[in-house]
Protein backbone atom coordinates (compact mmCIF):
# COMPACT_ATOMS: atom_id res chain seq x y z
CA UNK A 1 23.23 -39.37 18.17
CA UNK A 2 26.07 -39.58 15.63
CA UNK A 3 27.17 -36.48 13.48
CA UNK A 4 26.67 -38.42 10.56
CA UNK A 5 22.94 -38.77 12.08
CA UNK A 6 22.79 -35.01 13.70
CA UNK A 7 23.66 -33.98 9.72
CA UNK A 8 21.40 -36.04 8.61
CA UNK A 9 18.71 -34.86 11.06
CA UNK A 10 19.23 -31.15 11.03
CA UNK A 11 20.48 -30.55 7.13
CA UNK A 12 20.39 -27.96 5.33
CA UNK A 13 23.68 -26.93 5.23
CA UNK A 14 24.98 -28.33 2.47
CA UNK A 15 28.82 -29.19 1.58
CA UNK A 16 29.12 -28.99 5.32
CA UNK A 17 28.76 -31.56 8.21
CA UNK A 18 28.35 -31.53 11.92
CA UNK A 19 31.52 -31.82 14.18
CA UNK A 20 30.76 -30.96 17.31
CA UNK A 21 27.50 -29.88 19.55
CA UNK A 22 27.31 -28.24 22.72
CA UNK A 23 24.54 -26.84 24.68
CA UNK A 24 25.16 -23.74 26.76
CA UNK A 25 22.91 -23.16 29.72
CA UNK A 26 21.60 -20.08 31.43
CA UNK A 27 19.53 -17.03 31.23
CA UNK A 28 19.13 -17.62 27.51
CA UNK A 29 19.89 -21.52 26.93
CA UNK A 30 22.24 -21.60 23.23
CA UNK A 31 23.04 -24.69 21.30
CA UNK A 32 26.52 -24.03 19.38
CA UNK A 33 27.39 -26.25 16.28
CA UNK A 34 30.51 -26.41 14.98
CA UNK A 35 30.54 -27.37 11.33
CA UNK A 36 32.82 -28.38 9.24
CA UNK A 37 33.50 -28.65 5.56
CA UNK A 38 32.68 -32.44 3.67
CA UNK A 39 35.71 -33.98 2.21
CA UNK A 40 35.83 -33.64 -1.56
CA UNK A 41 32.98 -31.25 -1.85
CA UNK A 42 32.63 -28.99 -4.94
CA UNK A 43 33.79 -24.96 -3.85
CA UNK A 44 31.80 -22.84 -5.76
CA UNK A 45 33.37 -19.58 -6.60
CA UNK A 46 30.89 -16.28 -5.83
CA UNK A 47 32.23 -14.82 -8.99
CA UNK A 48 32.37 -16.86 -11.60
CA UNK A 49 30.32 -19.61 -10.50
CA UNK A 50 33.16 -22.25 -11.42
CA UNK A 51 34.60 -25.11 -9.28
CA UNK A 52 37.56 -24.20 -7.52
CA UNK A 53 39.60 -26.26 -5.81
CA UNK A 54 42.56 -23.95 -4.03
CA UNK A 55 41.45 -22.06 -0.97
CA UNK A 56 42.91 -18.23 -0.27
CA UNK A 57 42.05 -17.89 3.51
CA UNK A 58 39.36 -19.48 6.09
CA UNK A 59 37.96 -18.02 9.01
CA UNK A 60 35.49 -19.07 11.03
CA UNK A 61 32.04 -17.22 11.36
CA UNK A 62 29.16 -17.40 13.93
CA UNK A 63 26.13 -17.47 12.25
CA UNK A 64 22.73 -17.63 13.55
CA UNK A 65 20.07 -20.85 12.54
CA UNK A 66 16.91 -21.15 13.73
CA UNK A 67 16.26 -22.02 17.37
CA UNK A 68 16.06 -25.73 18.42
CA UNK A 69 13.20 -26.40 21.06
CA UNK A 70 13.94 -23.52 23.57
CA UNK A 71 17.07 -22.99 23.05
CA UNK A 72 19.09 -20.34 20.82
CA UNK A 73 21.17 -22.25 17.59
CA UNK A 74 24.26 -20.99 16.29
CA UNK A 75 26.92 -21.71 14.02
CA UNK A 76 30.21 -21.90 13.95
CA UNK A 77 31.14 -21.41 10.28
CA UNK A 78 34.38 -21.94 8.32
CA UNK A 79 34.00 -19.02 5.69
CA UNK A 80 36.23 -20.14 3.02
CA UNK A 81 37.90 -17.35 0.34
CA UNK A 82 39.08 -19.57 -2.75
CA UNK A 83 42.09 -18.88 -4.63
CA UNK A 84 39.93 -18.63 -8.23
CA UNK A 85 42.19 -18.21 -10.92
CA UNK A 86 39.56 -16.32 -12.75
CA UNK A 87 38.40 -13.31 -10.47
CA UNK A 88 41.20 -13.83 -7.94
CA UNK A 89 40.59 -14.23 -3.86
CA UNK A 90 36.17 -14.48 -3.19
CA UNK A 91 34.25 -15.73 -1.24
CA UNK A 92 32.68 -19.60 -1.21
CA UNK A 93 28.99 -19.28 -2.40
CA UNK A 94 27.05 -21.02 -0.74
CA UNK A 95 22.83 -21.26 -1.32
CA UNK A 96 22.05 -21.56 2.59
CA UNK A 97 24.31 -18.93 3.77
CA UNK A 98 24.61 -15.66 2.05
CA UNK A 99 27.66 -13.53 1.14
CA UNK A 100 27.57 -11.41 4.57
CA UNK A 101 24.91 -13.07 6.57
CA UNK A 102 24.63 -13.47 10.12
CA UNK A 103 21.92 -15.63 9.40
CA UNK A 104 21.13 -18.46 7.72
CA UNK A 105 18.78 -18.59 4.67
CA UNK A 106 15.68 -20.55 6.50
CA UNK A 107 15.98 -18.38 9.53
CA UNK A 108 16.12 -15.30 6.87
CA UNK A 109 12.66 -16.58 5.30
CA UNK A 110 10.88 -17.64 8.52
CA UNK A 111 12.10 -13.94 9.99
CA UNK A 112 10.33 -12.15 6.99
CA UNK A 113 7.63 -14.79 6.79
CA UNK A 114 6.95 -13.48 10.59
CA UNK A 115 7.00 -9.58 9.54
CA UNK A 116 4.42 -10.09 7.47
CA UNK A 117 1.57 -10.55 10.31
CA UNK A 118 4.09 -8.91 13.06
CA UNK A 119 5.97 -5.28 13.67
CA UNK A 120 9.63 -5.61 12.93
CA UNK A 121 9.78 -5.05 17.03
CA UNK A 122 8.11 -8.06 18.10
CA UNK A 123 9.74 -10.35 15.74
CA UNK A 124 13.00 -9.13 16.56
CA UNK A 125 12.14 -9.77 20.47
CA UNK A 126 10.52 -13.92 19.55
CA UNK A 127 13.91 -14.44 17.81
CA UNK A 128 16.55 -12.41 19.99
CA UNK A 129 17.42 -10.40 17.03
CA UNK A 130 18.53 -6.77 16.77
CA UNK A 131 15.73 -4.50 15.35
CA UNK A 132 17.80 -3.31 12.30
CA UNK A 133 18.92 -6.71 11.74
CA UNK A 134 14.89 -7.93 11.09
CA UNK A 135 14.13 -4.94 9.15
CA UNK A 136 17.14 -5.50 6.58
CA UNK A 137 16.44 -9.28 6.11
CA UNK A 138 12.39 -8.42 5.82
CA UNK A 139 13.34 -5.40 3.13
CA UNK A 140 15.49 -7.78 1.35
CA UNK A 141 13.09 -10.75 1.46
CA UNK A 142 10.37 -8.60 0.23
CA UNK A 143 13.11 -6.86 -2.71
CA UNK A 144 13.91 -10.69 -4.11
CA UNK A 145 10.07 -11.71 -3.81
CA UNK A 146 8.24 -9.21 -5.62
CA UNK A 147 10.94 -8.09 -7.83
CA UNK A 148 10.40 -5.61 -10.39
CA UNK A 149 6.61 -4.85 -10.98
CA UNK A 150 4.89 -6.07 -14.00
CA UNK A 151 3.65 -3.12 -15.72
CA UNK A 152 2.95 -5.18 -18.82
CA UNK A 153 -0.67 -5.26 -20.29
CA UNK A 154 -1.86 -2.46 -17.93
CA UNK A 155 -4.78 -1.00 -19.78
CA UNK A 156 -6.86 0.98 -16.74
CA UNK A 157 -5.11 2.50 -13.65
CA UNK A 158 -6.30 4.35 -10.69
CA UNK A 159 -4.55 6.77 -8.78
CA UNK A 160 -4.88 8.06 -5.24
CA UNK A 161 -3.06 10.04 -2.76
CA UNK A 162 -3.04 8.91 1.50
CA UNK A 163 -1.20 10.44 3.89
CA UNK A 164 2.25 9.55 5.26
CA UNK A 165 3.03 11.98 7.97
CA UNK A 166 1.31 14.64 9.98
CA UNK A 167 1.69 17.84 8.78
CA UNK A 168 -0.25 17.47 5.10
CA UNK A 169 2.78 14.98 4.02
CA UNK A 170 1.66 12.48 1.72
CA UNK A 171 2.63 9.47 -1.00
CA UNK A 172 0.86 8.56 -4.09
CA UNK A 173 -0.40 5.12 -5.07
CA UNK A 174 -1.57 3.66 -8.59
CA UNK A 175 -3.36 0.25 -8.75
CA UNK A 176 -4.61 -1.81 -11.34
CA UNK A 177 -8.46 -1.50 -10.33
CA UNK A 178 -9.45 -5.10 -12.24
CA UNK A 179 -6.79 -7.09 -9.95
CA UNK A 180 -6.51 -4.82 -7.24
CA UNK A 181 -2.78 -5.17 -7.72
CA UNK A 182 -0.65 -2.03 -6.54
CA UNK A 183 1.50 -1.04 -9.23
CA UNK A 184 3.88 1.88 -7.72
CA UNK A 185 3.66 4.27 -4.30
CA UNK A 186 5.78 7.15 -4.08
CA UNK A 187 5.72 9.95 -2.05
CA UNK A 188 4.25 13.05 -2.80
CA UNK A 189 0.88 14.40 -4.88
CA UNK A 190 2.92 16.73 -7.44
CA UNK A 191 3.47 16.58 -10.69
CA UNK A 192 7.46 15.82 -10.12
CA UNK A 193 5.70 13.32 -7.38
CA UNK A 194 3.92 11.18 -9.91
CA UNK A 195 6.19 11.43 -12.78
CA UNK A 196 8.37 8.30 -12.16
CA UNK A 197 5.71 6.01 -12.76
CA UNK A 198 4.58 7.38 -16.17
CA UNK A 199 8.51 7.02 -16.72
CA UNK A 200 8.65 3.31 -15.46
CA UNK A 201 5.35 2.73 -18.07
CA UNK A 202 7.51 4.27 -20.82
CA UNK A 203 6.28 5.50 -23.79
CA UNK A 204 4.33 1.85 -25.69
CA UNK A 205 2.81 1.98 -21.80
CA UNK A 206 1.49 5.35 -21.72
CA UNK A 207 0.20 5.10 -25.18
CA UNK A 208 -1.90 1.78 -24.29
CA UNK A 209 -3.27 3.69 -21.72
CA UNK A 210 -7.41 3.44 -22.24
CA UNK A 211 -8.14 5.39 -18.96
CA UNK A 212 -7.11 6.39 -15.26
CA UNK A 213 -9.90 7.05 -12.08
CA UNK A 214 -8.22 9.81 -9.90
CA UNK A 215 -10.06 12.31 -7.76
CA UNK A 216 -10.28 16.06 -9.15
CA UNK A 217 -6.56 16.34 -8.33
CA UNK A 218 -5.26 19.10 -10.62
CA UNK A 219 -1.61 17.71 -10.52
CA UNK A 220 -2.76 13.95 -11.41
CA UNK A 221 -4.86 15.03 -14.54
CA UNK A 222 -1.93 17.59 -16.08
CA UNK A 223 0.44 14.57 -15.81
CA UNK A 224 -1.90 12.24 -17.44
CA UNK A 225 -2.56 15.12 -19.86
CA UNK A 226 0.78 15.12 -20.43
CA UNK A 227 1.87 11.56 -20.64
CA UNK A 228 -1.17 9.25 -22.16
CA UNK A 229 -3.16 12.39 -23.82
CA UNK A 230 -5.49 9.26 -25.77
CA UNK A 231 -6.61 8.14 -22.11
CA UNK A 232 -9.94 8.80 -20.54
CA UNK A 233 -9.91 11.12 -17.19
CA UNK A 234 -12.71 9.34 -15.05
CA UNK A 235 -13.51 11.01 -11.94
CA UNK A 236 -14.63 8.92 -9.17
CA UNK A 237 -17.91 9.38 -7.27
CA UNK A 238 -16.70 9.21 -3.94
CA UNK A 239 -14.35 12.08 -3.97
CA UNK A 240 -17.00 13.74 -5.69
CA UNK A 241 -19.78 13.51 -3.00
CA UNK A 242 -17.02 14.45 -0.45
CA UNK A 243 -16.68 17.53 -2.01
CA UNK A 244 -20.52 18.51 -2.44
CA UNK A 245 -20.58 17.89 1.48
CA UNK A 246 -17.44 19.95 2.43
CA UNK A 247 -18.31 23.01 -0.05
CA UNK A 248 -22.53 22.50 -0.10
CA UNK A 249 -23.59 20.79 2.64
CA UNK A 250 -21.08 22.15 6.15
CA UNK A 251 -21.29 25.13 4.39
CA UNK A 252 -25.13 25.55 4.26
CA UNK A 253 -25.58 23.66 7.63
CA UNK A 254 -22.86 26.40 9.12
CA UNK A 255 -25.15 29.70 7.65
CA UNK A 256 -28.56 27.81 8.69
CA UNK A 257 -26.57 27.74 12.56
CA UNK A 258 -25.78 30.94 12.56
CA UNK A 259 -28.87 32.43 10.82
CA UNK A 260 -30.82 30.70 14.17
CA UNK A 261 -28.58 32.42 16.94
CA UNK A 262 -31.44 34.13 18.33
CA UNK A 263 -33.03 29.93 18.72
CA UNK A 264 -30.56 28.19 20.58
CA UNK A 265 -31.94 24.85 20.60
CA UNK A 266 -32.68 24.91 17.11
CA UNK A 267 -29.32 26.13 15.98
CA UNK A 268 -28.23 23.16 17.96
CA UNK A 269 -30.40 20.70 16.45
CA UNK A 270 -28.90 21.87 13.04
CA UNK A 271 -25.39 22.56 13.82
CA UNK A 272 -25.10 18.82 15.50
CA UNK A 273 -26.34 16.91 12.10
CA UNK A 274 -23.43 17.16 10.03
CA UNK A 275 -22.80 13.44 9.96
CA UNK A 276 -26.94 13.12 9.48
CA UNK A 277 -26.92 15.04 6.29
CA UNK A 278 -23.47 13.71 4.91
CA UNK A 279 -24.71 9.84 5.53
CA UNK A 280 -27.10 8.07 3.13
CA UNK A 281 -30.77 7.79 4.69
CA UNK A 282 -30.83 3.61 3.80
CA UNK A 283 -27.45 3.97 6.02
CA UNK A 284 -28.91 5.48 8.81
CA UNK A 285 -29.21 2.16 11.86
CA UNK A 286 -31.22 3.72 14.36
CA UNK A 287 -34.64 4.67 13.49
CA UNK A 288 -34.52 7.86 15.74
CA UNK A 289 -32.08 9.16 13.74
CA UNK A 290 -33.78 8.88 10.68
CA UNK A 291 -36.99 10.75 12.57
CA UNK A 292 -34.72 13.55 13.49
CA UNK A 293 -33.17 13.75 9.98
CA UNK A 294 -36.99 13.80 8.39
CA UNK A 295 -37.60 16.21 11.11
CA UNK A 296 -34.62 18.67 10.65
CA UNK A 297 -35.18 18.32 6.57
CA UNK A 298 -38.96 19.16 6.87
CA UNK A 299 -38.11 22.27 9.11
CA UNK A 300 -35.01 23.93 6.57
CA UNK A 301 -35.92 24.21 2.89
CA UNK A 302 -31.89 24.60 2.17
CA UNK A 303 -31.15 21.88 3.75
CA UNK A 304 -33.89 19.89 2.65
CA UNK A 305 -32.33 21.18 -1.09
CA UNK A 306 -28.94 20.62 -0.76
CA UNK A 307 -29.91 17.24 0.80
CA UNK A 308 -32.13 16.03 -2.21
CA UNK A 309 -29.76 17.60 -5.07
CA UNK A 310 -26.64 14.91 -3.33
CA UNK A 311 -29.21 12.05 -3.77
CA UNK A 312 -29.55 13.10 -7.48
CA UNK A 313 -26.34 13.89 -7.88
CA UNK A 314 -25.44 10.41 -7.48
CA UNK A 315 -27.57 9.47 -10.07
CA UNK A 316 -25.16 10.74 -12.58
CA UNK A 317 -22.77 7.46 -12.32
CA UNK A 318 -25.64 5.26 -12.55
CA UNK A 319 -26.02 6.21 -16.61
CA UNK A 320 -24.25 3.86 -18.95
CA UNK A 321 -25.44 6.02 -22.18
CA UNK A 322 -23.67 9.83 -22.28
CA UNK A 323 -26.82 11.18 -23.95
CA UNK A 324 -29.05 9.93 -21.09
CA UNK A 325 -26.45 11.05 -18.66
CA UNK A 326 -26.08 14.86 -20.18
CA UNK A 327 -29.52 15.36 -19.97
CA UNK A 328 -29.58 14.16 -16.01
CA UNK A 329 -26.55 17.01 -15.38
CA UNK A 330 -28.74 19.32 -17.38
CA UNK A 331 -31.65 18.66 -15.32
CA UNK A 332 -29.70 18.49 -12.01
CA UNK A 333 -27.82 22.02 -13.13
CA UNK A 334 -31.07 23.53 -13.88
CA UNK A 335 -32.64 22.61 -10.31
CA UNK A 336 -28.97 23.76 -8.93
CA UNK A 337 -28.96 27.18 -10.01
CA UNK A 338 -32.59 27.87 -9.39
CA UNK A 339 -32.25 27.18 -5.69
CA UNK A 340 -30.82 30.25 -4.28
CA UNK A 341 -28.93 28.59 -2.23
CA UNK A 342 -25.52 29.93 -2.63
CA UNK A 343 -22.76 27.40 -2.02
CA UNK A 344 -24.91 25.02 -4.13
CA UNK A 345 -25.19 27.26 -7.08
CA UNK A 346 -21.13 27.87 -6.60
CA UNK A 347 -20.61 24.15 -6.30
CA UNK A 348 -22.41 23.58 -9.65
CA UNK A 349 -20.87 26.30 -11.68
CA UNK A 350 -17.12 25.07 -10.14
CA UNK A 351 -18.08 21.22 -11.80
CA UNK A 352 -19.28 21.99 -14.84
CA UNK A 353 -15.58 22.06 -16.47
CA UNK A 354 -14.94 18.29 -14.80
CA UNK A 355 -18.35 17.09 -16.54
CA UNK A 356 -15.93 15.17 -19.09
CA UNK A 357 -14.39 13.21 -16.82
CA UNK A 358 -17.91 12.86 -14.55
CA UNK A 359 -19.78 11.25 -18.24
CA UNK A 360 -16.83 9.47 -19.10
CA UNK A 361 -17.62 6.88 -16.26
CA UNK A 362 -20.44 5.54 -18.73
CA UNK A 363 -17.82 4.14 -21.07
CA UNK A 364 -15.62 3.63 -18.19
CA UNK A 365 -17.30 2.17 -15.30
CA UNK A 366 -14.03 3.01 -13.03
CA UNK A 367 -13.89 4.23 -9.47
CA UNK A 368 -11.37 4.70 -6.87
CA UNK A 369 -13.75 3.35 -3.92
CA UNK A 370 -10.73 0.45 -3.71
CA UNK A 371 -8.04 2.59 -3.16
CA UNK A 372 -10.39 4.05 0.17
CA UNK A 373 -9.86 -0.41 1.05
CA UNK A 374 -6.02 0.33 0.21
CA UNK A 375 -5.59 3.29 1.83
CA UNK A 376 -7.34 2.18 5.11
CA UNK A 377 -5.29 -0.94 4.99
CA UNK A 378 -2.05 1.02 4.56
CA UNK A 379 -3.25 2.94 7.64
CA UNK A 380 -2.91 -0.52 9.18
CA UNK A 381 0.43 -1.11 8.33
CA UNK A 382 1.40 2.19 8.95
CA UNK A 383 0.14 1.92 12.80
CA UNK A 384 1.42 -1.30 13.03
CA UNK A 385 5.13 -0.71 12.83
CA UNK A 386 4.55 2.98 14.51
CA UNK A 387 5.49 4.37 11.13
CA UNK A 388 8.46 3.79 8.76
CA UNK A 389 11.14 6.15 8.67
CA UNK A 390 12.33 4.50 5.41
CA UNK A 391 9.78 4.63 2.19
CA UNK A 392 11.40 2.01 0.28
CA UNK A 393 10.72 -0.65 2.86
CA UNK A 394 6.98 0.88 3.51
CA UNK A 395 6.43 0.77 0.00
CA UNK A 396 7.50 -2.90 -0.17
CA UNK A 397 5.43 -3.49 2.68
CA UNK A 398 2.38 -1.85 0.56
CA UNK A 399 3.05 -3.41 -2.62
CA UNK A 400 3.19 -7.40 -0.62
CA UNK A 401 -0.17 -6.65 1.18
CA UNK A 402 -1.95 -6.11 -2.05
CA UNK A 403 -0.19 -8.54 -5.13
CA UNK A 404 -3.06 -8.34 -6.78
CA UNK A 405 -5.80 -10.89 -7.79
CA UNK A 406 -5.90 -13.80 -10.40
CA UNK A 407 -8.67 -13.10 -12.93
């Protein structure tokens, strides 16, 4: 083959043409390509952007391609620093090559392409690449792709916190619930934490603002308090039936165990059915299960209470009209603090001051059960790449797994 026809062939390096090939064998088999630059080609200037025609300096750098059949490409490079009489001595620019690149552009893209199903380590190990080297061209790739989010038009958010570390550490995230499009992460759950994005809305963003799903999170509502005061607090179900079974339900199933010490196998029977009495009975697979859950209710009135009143609860985000749905958390209140049962009537007394937020779900059918999909998903990533020691590339990496859906 000719180097007019190996130019031809392999491209993509353009102003430049093949002048010599050579294949080096052994333990890792390397083609090197020695390129030089066409005759009479225009020399862009990295400044300016104007032709230039005097050159400063040229040295010659080894650049990485990617690999032809099984061997390892690379070339060699004349790096050219034109005399520009505008900004004085820079650099050529060239589009398939950039300014301090080891690599070329296509194996930058195919590299970052790769870390998007792969952990930085195993794509650095398929392309013989250092592991810092991946990471930069992946954070990079994803910086130019995604660019600056859109925060245009955002009407509804929801806001959730998962965790990043052991230790309690964890990092915020806001979505746009219609498209499922992550609009920000940063770490932390404060105030101070969350600020930034209300910042990055600005002030016409804040005040468009209709409403925002969070979880009873003090720090979240103050902010939004603060920020959008016009927008509807909606508090989500889920994080509300978590709490009824943390505060209600372990604690009642924990005072029914101990008040049967003296009955060993039926304190076990009830202190082994936490996840019985947390799960929904339609949820339940095995039909034993639900026997020993009809069983274990029949035999404990507070259970059988506490049990019934989380059913009901529920009930209250089913309600599209507020009137309808005040009269359900009167009802359910009522029933509540006639139980005796006294984590339930604590648990009811403790919600009454979110019922705002609770109702407003009529008018605002919001919920943060997407987030839970995020979160677990960002779990994934997280495990993936055994953790990320730097959040600007993790966030990245969050905001490129969920861009969001076309409506």
């Amino acid at each position: 083959m000719s180097k007019e026809d190996a130019t031809a062939w392999l491209g993509g390096w353009e102003g430049y043409r093949v002048a010599k090939v050579e294949r080096v064998s052994g333990h890792k088999p390397a083609i090197w390509i020695t390129l030089a630059g066409q005759p009479g080609r225009a020399m862009i200037c990295e400044g300016c952007g104007q032709t230039v025609e005097g050159v400063h300096e040229s040295t010659v750098r080894a650049v990485r391609d990617l690999p032809i059949l099984d061997a390892e490409t690379w070339l060699l490079v004349p790096r050219c620093r034109l005399a520009c009489p505008r900004c004085g001595p820079r650099l050529e620019r060239l589009a398939w090559l950039g300014r301090y690149a080891r690599v070329t552009a296509r194996l930058a893209e195919s590299v970052a392409k790769l870390c998007h199903v792969l952990p930085v380590k195993q794509v650095a190990g398929f392309f013989g690449l250092a592991w810092s080297t991946v990471k930069a061209i992946d954070k990079k790739y994803l910086a130019q792709t995604l660019g600056p989010v859109d925060l245009a038009g955002i009407r509804e958010i929801a806001m959730d916190e998962f965790a990043i570390q052991k230790g309690h550490r964890y990092a915020t995230v806001v979505v746009e619930p219609h498209t499922k499009r992550v609009l920000w992460v940063g770490r932390g759950r404060s105030r101070d934490s969350v600020r930034p994005f209300f910042e990055l809305l600005g002030k016409e963003g804040c005040a468009a603002l209709t409403a925002v799903a969070m979880d009873m999170h003090a720090a979240f509502e103050q902010e939004v308090r603060h920020h959008c005061p016009q927008a509807a607090i909606v508090y989500d179900l889920f994080h509300v039936v978590a709490k009824y079974g943390r505060e209600v339900i372990d604690r009642v199933r924990v005072d029914e165990a101990n008040r049967l010490h003296h009955d060993k196998k039926a304190r076990k029977v009830v202190k082994t059915a936490r996840w019985l009495l947390l799960r929904n009975r339609d949820n339940i697979p095995r039909d034993e299960d639900k026997v020993r859950l009809d069983e274990l209710l029949a035999a404990n009135a507070a259970l059988m209470t506490t049990y019934v009143l989380k059913d009901d609860l529920k009930e209250l985000w089913r309600f599209t009209d507020p009137k309808a749905a005040m009269e359900a958390w009167q009802a359910w209140k009522e029933r509540a603090l006639a139980s005796a049962v006294k984590p339930l009537i604590l648990f009811a007394k403790r919600l009454e001051p979110y019922l705002e937020g609770i109702l407003a779900h009529c008018q605002w059918p919001l919920h943060t059960s997407l987030l839970e999909g995020i979160n677990n998903k960002i779990k994934v990533i997280k495990r993936m790449a055994y953790g990320f020691r730097d959040d600007d590339y993790f966030f990245l990496k969050v905001r490129a797994a969920f861009p969001g859906i076309r409506r």
